[in-house]
N, C-alpha and C. Protein backbone atom coordinates (compact mmCIF):
# COMPACT_ATOMS: atom_id res chain seq x y z
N UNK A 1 68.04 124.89 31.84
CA UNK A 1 68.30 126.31 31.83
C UNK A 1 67.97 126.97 33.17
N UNK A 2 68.10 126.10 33.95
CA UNK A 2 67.44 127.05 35.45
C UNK A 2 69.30 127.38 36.12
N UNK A 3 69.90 128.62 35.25
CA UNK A 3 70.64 129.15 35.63
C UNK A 3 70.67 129.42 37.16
N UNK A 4 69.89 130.05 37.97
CA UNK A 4 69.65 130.14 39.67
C UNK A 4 70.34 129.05 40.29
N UNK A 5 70.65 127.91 39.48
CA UNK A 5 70.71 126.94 40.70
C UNK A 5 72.13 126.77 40.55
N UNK A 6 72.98 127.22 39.12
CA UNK A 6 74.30 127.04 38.98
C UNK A 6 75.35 128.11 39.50
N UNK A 7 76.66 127.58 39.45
CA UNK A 7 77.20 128.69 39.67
C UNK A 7 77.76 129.77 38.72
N UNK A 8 78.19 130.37 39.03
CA UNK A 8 78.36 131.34 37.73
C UNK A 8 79.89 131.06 36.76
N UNK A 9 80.43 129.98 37.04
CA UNK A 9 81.50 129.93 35.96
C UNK A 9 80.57 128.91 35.27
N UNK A 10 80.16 128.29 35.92
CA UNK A 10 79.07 127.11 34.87
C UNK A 10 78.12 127.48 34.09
N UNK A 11 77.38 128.95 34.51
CA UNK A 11 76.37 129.32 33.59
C UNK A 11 77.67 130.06 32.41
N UNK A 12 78.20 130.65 32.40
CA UNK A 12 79.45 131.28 31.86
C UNK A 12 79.70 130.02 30.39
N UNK A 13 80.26 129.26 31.32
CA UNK A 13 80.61 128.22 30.30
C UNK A 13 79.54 127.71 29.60
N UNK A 14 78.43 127.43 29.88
CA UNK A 14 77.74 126.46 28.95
C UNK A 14 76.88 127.85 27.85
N UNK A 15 77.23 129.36 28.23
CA UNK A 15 76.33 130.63 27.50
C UNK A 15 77.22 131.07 26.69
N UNK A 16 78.70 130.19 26.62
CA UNK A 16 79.65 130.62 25.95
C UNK A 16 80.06 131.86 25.88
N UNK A 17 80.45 132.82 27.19
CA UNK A 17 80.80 133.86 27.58
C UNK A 17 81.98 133.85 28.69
N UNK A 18 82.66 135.33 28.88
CA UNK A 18 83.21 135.12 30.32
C UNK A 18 82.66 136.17 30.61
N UNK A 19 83.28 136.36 32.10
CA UNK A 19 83.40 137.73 32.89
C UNK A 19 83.66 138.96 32.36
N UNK A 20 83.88 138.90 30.91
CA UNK A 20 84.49 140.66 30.64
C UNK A 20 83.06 141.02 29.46
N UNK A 21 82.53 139.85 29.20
CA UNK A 21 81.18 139.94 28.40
C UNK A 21 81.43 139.71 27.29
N UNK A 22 80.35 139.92 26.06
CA UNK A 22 81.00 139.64 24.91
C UNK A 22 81.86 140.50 23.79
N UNK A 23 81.69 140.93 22.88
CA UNK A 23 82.69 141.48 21.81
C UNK A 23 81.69 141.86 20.90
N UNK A 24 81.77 142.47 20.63
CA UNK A 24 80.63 143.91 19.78
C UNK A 24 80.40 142.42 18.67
N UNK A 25 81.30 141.99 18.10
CA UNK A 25 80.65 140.75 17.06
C UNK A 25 80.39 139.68 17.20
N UNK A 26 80.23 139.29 19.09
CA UNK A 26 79.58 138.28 19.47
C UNK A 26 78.17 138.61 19.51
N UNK A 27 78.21 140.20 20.11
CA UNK A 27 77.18 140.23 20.52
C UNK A 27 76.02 140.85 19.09
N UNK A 28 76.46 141.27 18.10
CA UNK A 28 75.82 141.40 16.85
C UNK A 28 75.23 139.79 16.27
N UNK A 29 76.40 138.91 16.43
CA UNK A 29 75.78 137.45 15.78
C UNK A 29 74.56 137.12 16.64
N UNK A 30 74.80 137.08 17.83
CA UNK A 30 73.39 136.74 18.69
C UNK A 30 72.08 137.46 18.98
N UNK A 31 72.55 138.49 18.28
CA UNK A 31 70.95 139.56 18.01
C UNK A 31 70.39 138.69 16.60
N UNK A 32 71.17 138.74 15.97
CA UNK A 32 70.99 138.21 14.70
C UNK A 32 70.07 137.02 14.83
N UNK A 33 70.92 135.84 15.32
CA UNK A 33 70.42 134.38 15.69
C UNK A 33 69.00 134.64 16.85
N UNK A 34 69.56 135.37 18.31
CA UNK A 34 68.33 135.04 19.11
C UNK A 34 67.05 136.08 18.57
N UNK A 35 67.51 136.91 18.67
CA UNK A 35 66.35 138.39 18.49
C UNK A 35 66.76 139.34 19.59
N UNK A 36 66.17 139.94 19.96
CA UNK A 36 66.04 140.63 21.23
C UNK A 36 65.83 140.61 22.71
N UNK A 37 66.24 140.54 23.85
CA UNK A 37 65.57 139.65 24.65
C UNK A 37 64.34 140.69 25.57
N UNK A 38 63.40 140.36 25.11
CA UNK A 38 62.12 141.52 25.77
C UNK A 38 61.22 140.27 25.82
N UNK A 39 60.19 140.49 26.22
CA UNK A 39 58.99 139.96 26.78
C UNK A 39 57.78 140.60 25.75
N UNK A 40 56.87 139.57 25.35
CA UNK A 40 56.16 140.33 24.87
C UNK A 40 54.48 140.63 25.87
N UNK A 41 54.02 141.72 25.73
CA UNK A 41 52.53 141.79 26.98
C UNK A 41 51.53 141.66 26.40
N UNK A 42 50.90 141.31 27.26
CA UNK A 42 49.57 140.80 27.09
C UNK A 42 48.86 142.39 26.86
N UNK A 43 47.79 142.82 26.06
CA UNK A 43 47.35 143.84 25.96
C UNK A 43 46.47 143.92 26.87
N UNK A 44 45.77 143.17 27.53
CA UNK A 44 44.28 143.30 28.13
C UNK A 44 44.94 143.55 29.80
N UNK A 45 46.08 142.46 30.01
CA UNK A 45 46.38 142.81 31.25
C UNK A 45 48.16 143.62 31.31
N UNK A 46 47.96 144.52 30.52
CA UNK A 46 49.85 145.31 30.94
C UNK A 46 49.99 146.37 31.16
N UNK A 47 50.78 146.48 32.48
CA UNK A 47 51.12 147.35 33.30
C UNK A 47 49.72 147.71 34.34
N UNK A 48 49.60 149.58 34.23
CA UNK A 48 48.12 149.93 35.01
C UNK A 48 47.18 149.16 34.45
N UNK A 49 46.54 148.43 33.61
CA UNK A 49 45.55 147.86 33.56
C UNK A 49 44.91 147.49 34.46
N UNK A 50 45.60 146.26 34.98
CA UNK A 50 45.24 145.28 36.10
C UNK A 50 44.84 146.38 37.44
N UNK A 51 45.41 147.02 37.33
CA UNK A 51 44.83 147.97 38.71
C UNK A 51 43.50 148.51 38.81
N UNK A 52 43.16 149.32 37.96
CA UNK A 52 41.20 149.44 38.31
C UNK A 52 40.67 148.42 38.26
N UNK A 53 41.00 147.34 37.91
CA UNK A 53 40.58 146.07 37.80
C UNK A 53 39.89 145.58 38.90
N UNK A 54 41.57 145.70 39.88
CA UNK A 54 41.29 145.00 41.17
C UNK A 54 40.70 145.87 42.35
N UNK A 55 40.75 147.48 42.03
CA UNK A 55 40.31 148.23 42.76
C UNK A 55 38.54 148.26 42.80
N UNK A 56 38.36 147.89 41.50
CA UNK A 56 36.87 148.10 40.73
C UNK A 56 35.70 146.60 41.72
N UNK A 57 36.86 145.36 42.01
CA UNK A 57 36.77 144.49 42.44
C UNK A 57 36.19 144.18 44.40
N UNK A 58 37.47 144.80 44.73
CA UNK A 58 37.21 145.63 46.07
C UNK A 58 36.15 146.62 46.49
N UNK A 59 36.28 147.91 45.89
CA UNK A 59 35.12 148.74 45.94
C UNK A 59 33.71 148.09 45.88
N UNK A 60 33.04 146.76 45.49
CA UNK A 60 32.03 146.32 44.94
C UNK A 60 31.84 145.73 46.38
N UNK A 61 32.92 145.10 46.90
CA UNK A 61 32.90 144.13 48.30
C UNK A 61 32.88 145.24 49.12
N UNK A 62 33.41 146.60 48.91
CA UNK A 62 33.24 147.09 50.91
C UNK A 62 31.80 148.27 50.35
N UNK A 63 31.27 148.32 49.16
CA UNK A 63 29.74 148.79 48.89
C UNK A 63 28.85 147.76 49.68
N UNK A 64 29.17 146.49 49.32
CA UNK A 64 27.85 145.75 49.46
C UNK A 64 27.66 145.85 51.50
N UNK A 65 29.23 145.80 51.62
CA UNK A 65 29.37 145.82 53.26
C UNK A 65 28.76 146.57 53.66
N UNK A 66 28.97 147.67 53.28
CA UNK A 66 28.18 149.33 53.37
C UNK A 66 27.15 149.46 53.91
N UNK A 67 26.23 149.00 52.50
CA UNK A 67 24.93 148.99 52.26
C UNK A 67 24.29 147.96 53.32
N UNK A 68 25.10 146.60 53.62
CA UNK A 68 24.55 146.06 54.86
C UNK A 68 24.38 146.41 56.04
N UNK A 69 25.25 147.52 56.74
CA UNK A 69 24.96 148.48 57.54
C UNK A 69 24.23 149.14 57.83
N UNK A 70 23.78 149.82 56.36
CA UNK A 70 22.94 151.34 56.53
C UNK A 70 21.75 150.45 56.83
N UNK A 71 21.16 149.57 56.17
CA UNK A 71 19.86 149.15 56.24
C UNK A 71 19.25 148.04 57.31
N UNK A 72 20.87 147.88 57.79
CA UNK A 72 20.33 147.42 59.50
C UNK A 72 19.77 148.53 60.77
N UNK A 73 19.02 147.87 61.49
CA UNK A 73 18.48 148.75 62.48
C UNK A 73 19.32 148.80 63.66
N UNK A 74 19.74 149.63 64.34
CA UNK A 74 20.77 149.75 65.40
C UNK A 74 19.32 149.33 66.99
């Protein structure tokens, strides 16, 4: 299934489609058969999550830098 590498009458042919797409009752049978095509997310890491994350991550590294500064003697 690594469509990318084919060309497009070949992915065509083997997805059993053409160029004009499918037909309101092709495309009803294959909701039916596949489902939907979505992704499902991870709750802990989806979407903004991951971002204070990595910000929360950073901030900790240029504190400690910080703090190595202030308490050096010039």
């Amino acid at each position: 299934m690594e469509y990318y590498k084919q060309s497009s009458s070949e992915v065509l042919k083997q997805t059993n489609t053409s160029e004009k797409g499918l037909t309101h009752s092709e495309a009803k049978e294959r909701l039916e058969k596949y489902g939907y095509n979505e992704l499902k997310q991870n709750k802990k890491s989806a979407g903004m999550a991951v971002i204070p994350r990595n910000l929360q991550r950073s901030n900790g590294h240029r504190t400690r830098n910080c703090s190595a500064c202030t308490t050096s003697t010039w």
